[in-house]
Protein backbone atom coordinates (compact mmCIF):
# COMPACT_ATOMS: atom_id res chain seq x y z
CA UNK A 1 23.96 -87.61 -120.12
CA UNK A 2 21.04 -85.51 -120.66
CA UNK A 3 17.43 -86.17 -118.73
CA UNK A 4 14.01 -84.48 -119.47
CA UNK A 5 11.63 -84.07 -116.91
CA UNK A 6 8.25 -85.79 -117.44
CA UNK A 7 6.41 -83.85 -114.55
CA UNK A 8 7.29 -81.05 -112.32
CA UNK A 9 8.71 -81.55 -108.89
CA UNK A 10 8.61 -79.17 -105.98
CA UNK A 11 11.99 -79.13 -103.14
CA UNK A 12 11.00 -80.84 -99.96
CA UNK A 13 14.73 -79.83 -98.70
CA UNK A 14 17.25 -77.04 -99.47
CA UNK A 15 19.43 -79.37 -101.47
CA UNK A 16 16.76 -80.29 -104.17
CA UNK A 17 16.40 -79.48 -107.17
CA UNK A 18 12.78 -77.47 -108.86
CA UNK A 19 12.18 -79.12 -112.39
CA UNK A 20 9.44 -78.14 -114.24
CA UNK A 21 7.77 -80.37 -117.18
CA UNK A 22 10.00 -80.04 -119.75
CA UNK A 23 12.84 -79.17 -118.25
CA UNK A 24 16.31 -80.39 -119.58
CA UNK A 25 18.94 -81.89 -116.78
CA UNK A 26 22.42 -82.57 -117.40
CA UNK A 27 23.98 -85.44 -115.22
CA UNK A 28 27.20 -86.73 -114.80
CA UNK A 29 27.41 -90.63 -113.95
CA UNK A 30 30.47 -90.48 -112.09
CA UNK A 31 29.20 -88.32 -109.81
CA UNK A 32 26.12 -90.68 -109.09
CA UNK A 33 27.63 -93.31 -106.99
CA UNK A 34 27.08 -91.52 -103.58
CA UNK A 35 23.67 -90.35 -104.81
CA UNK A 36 20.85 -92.82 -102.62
CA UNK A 37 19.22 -94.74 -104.99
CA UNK A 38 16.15 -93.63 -107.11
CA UNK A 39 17.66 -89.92 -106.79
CA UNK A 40 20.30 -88.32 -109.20
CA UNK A 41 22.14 -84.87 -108.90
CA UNK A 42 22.33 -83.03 -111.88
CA UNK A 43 21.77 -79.23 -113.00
CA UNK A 44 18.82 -77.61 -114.57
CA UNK A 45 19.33 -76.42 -117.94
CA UNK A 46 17.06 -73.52 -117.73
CA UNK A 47 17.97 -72.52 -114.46
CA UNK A 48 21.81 -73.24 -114.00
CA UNK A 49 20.79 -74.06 -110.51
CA UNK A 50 21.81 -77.73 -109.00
CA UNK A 51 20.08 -80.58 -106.94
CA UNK A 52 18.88 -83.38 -106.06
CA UNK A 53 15.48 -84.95 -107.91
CA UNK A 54 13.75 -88.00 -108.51
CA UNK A 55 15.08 -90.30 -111.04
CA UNK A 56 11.45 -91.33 -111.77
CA UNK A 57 10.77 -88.29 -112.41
CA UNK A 58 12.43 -87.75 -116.11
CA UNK A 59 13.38 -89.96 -119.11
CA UNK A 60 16.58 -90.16 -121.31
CA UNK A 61 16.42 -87.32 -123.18
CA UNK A 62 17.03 -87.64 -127.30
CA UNK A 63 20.33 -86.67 -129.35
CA UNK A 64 18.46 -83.75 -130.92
CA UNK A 65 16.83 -81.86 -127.90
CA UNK A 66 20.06 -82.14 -126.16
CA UNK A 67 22.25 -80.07 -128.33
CA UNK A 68 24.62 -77.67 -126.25
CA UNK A 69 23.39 -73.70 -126.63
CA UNK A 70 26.75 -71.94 -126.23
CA UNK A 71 30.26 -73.57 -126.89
CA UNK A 72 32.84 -73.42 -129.56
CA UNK A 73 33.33 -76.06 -131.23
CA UNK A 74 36.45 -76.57 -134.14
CA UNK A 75 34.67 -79.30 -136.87
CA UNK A 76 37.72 -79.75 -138.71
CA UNK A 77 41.32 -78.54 -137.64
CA UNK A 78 42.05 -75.79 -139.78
CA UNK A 79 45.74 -75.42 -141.59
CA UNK A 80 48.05 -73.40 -139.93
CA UNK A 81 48.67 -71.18 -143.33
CA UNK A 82 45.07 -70.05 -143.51
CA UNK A 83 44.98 -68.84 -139.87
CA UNK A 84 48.56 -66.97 -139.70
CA UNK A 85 48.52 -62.71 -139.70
CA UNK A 86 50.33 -60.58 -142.16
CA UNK A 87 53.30 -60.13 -138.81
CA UNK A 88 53.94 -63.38 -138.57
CA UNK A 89 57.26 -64.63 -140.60
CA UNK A 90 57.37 -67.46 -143.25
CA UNK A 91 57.33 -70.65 -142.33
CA UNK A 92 58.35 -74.44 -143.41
CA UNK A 93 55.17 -76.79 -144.15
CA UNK A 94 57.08 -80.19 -144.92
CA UNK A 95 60.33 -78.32 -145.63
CA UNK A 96 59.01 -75.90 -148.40
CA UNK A 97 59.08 -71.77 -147.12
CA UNK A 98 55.46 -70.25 -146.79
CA UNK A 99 55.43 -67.22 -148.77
CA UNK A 100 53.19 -64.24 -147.74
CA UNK A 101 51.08 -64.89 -150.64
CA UNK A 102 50.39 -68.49 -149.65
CA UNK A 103 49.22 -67.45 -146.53
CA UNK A 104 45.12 -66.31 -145.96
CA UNK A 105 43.57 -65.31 -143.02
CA UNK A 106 39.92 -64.70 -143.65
CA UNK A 107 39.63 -60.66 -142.97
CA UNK A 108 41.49 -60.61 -146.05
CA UNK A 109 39.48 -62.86 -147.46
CA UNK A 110 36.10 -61.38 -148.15
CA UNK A 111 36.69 -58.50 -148.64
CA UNK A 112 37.56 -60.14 -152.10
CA UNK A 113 40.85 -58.81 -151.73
CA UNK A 114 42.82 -62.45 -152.48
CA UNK A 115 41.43 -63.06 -156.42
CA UNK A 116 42.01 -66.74 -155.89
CA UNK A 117 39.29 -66.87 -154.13
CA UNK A 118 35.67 -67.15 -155.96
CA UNK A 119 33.07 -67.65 -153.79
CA UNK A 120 32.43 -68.48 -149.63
CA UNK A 121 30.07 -70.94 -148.00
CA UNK A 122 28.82 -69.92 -144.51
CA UNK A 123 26.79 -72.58 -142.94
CA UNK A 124 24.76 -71.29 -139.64
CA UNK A 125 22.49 -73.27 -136.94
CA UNK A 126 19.40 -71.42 -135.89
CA UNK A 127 19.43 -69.04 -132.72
CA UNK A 128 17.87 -70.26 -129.71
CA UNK A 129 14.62 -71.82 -130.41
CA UNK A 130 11.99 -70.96 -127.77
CA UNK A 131 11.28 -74.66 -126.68
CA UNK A 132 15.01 -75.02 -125.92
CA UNK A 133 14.55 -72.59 -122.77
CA UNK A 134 10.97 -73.54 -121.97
CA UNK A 135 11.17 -77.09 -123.24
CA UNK A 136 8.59 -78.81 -125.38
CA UNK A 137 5.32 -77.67 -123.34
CA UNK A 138 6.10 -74.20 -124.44
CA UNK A 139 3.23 -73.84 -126.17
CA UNK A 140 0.80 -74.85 -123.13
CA UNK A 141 2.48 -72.29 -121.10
CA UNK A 142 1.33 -68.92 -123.36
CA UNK A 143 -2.15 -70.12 -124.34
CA UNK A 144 -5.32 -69.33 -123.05
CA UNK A 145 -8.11 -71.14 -122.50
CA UNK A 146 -9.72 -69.86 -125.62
CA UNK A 147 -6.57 -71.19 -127.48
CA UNK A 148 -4.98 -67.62 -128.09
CA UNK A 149 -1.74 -67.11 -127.76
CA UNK A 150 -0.36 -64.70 -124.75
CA UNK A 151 3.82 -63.78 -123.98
CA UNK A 152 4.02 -65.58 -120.88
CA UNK A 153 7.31 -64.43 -120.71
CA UNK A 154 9.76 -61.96 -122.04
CA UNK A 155 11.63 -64.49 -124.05
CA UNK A 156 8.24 -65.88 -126.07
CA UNK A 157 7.70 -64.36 -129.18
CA UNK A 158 5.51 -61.28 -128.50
CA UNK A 159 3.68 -62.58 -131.74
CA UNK A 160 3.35 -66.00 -133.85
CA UNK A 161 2.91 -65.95 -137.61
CA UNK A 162 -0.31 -66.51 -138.89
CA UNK A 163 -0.87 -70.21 -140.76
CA UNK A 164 -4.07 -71.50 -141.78
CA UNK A 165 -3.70 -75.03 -139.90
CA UNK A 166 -3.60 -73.13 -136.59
CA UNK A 167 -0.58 -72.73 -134.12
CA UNK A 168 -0.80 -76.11 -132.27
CA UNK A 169 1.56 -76.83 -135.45
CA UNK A 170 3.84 -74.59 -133.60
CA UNK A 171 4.45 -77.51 -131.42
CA UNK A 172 6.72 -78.90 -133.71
CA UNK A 173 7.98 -76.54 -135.83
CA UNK A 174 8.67 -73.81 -133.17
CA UNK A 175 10.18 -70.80 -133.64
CA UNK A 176 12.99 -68.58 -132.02
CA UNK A 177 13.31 -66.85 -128.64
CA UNK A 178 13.47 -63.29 -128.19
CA UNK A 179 17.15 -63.92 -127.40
CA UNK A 180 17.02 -66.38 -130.52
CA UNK A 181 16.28 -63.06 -132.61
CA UNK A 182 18.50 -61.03 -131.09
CA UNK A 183 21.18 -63.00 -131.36
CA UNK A 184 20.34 -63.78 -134.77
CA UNK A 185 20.61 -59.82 -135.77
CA UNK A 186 23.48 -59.51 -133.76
CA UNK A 187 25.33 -62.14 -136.00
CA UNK A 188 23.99 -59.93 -139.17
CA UNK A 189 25.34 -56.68 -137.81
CA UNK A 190 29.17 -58.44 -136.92
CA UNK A 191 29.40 -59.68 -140.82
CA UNK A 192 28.31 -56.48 -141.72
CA UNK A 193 31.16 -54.81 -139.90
CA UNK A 194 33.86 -57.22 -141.22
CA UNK A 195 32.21 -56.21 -144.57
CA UNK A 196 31.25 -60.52 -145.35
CA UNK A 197 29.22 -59.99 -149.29
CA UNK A 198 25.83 -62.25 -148.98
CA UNK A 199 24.87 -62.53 -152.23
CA UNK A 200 22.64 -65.84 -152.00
CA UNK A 201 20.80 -67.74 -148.89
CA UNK A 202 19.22 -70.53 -148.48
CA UNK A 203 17.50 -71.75 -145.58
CA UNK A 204 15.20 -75.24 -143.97
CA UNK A 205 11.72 -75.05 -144.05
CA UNK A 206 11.75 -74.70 -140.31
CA UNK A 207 10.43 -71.92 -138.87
CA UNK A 208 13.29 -71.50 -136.48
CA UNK A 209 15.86 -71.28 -139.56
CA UNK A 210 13.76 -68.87 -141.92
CA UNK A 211 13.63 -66.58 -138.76
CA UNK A 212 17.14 -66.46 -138.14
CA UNK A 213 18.10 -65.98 -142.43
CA UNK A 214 15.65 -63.17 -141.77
CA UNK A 215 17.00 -61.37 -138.78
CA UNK A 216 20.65 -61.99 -140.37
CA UNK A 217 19.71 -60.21 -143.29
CA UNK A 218 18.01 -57.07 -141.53
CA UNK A 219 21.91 -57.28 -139.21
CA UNK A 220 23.23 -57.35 -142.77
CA UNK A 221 20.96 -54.23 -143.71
CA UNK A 222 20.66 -56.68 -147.09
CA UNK A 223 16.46 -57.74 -145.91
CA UNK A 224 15.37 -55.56 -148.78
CA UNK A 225 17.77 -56.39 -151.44
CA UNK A 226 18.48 -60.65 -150.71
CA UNK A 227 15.93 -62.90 -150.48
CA UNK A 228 15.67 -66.12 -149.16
CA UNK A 229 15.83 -69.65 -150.72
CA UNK A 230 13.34 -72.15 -148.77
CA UNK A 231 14.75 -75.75 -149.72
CA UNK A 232 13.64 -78.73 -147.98
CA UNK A 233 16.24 -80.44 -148.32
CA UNK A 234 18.28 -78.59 -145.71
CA UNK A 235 15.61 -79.63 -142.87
CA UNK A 236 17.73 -81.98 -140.56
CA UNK A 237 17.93 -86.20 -140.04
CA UNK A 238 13.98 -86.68 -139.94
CA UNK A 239 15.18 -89.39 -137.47
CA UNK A 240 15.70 -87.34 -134.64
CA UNK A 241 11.88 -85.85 -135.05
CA UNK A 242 10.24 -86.11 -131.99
CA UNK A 243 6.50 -86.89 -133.71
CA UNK A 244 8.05 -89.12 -135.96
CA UNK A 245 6.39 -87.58 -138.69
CA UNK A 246 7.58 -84.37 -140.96
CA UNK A 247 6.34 -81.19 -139.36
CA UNK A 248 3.87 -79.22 -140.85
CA UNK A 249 5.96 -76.28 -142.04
CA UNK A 250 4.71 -72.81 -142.86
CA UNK A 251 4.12 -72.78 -146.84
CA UNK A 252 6.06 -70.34 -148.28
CA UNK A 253 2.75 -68.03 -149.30
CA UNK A 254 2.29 -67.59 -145.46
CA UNK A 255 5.97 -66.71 -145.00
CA UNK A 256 5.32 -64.08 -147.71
CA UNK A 257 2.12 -63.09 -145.85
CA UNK A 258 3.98 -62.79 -142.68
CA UNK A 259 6.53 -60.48 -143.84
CA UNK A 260 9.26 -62.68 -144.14
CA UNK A 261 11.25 -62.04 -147.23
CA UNK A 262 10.69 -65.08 -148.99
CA UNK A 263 12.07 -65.98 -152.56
CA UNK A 264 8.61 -67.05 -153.88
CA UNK A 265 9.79 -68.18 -157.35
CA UNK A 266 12.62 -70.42 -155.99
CA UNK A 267 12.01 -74.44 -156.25
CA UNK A 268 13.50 -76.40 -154.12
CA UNK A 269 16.26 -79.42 -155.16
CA UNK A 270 14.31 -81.36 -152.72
CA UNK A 271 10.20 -80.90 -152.01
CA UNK A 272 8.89 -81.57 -148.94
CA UNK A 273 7.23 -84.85 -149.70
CA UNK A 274 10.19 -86.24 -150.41
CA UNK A 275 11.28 -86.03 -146.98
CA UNK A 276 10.91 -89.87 -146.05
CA UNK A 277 9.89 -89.64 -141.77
CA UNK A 278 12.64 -91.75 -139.72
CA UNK A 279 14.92 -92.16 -142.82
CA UNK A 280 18.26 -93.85 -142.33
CA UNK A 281 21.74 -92.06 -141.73
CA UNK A 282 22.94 -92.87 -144.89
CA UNK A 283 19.64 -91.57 -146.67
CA UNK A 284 20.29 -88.22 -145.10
CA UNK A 285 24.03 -87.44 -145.60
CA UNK A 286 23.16 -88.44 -149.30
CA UNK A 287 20.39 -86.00 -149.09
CA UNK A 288 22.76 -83.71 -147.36
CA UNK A 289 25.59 -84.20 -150.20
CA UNK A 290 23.60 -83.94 -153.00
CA UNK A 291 22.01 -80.45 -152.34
CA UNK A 292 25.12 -78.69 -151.18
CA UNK A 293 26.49 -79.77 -154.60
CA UNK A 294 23.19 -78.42 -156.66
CA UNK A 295 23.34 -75.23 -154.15
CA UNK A 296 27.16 -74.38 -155.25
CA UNK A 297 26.12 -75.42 -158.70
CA UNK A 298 23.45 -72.85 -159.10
CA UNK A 299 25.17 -69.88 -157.56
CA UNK A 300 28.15 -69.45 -159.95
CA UNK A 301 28.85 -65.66 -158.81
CA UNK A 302 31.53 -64.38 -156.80
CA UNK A 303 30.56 -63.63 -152.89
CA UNK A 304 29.25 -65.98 -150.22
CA UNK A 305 26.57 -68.27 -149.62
CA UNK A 306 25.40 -68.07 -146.42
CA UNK A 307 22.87 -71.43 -145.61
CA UNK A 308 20.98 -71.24 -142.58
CA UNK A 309 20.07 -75.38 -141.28
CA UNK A 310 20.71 -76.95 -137.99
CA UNK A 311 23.49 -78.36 -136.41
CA UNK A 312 23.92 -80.98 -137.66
CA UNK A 313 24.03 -79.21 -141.27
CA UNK A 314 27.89 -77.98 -139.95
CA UNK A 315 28.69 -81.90 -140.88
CA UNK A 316 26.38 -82.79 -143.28
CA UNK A 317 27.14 -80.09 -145.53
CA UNK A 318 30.55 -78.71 -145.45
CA UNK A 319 32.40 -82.49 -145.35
CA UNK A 320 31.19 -83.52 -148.60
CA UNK A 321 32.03 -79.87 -150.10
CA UNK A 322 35.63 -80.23 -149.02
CA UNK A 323 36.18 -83.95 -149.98
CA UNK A 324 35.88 -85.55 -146.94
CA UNK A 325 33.38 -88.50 -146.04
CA UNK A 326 30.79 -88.54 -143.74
CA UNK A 327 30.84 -89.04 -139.99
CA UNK A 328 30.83 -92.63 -139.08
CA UNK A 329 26.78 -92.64 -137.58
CA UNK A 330 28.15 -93.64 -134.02
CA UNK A 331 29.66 -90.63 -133.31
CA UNK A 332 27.77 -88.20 -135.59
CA UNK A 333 25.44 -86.99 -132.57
CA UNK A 334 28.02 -86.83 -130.40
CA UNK A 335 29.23 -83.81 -132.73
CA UNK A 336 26.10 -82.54 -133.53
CA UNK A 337 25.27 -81.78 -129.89
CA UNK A 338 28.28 -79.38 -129.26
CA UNK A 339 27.22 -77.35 -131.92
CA UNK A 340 25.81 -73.93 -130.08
CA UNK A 341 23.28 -71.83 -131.51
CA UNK A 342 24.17 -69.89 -134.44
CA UNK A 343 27.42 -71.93 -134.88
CA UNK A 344 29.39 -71.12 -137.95
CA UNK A 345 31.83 -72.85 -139.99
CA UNK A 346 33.29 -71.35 -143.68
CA UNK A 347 34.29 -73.12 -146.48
CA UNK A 348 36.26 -71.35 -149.40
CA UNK A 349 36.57 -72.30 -152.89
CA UNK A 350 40.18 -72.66 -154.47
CA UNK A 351 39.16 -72.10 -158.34
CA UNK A 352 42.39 -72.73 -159.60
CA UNK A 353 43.22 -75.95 -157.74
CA UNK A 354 39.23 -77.11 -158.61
CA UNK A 355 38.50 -77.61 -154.43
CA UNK A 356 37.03 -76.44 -151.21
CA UNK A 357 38.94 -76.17 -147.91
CA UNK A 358 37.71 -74.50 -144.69
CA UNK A 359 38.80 -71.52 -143.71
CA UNK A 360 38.30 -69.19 -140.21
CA UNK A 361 34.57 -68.38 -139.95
CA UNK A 362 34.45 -63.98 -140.28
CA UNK A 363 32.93 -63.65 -136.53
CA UNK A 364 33.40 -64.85 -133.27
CA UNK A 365 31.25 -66.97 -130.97
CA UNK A 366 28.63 -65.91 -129.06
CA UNK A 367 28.74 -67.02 -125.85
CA UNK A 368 25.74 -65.66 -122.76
CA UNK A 369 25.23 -67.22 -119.62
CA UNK A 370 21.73 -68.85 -118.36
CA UNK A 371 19.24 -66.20 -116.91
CA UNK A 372 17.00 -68.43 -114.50
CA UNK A 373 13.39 -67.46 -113.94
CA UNK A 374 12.70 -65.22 -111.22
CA UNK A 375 9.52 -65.30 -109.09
CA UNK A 376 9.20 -62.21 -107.09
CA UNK A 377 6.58 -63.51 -104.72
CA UNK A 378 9.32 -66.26 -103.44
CA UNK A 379 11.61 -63.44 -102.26
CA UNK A 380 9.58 -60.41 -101.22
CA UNK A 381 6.23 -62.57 -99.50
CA UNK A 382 6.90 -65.39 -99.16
CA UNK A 383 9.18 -67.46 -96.26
């Protein structure tokens, strides 16, 4: 299980643990029971580093602030004939010979070089959201007391978009990490090498996804040709909102303003006030189901669609487009969490046989290890 840390603790003794307000520990119960009680052991999620700490000291932490940053994870198993290389030989599936043509690994894929297939859904989480490393007093930690914003770090944002209702709206609706943006280009620049055709993308209203469309499209080198489709309806379960209300989002004139290269004559399936705060599991894989279906239905050409959500859009989103139903609600976070940042999963449309079945996403994971925060003054000065 996951804890968050409601105030900051200091180590009285070398086998403690420094959390600071915000912070994110992982625990495992089994390894509890020869912890004394009111103490756990568990390891810092911004630090990697591992302890002993209070129990008092944190809460439970929620399904959505928990979500792991950097694991693969397979949604659905794919079929062994759309994974296998030209090399391999023919196989038997249920007794019946694979022929070569039968057989597609992505590469060939989109380059459009198979003309069975039509079009490509690519459905991305965010990067790495700054309150993810500095957890959800980020904001408190790079203002001053005149309320302007500073980089108190080298992984803030060295600026924040301008909005009209002022940045404490940030709070909620906060956007990437430097690393977040990096990786986010990074991702860009590996489709562009494996020469992936965005013709169309859409994006949530949250900051942290229009970023990451935006940084995709400069790795694509496509920032000045694509532009990108806000629609509300790809924000995630409104359930697993923090301030139990819908954030205030940037409007899509201050994207514009900000330089973000904003679609300003697309209109949403969805608007934001139909976005119902706490709605019910079934509400939002409805939600979820119908505006994949008006997406695919609107972008009839050839090429992919590339739809930048959260991760719990990787479910929500690609199930219904390849005829399977929905999670069962129980274990729906459960997969949501193991979803990394910028997580990818491909779906592939079969025109002839009237479906959708997945296929292998065009790039690899991105995986990075922790970088803890250093504090010269501990190791040079201090004792």
């Amino acid at each position: 299980q996951t804890l968050r840390a409601l105030f900051q603790y200091k180590p009285q003794n070398i086998d403690e643990l420094m959390i600071n307000t915000g912070d994110f520990i992982y625990v495992d119960p089994s390894q509890q029971s020869s912890v004394c009680e009111g103490w756990v052991i568990g390891t810092s999620h911004r630090t990697g580093c591992r302890g002993f700490l209070p129990e008092n000291y944190t809460e439970r932490a929620s399904e959505s602030d928990t979500w792991v940053k950097h694991r693969e994870y397979v949604l659905t198993t794919t079929p062994r004939f759309l994974t296998r290389t030209k090399n391999e030989p023919n196989e038997k599936l249920n007794g019946e010979v694979l022929s070569s043509s039968m057989s597609r690994s992505l590469t060939n894929i989109l380059p459009q070089q198979n003309s069975t297939l039509q079009r490509g859904v690519l459905v991305m989480r965010h990067g790495e959201r700054v309150d993810q490393v500095f957890g959800k007093s980020w904001l408190q930690q790079c203002l001053t007391a005149e309320g302007k914003y500073y980089r108190a770090d080298l992984n803030f944002p060295s600026t924040l978009p301008k909005r009209k209702d002022g940045v404490s709206h940030f709070e909620y609706d906060p956007p990437l990490s430097c690393c977040g943006v990096f990786q986010s280009r990074l991702i860009g620049e590996a489709l562009l090498d494996h020469e992936v055709t965005v013709n169309y993308i859409y994006s949530s209203p949250a900051l942290r996804c229009i970023q990451t469309a935006q940084h995709v499209l400069q790795g694509l080198k496509l920032d000045n040709k694509v532009k990108i489709r806000v629609e509300p309806g790809l924000f995630e379960w409104t359930k697993w909102e923090a301030s139990r209300v819908i954030p205030n989002f940037m409007t899509v004139t201050e994207l514009a303003e900000a330089s973000y290269k904003i679609d300003t004559s697309y209109r949403g399936n969805f608007s934001l006030s139909s976005l119902v705060p706490s709605e019910s599991y079934e509400e939002y894989v409805s939600r979820s189901s119908a505006v994949i279906k008006q997406i695919i239905t609107s972008c009839s050409s050839k090429g992919v669609i590339l739809i930048v959500g959260h991760g719990s859009s990787l479910t929500s989103l690609t199930r219904p487009l390849i005829g399977l139903p929905a999670r069962d609600s129980s274990d729906f976070a459960q997969v949501v969490r193991k979803i990394p940042s910028l997580g990818v999963c491909f779906c592939e449309e079969v025109k002839e046989e009237s479906k959708w079945q997945v296929a292998n996403p065009p790039v690899t994971t991105l995986t990075h290890g922790a970088n803890a925060a250093f504090n010269w003054r501990n190791v040079i000065v201090e004792h």
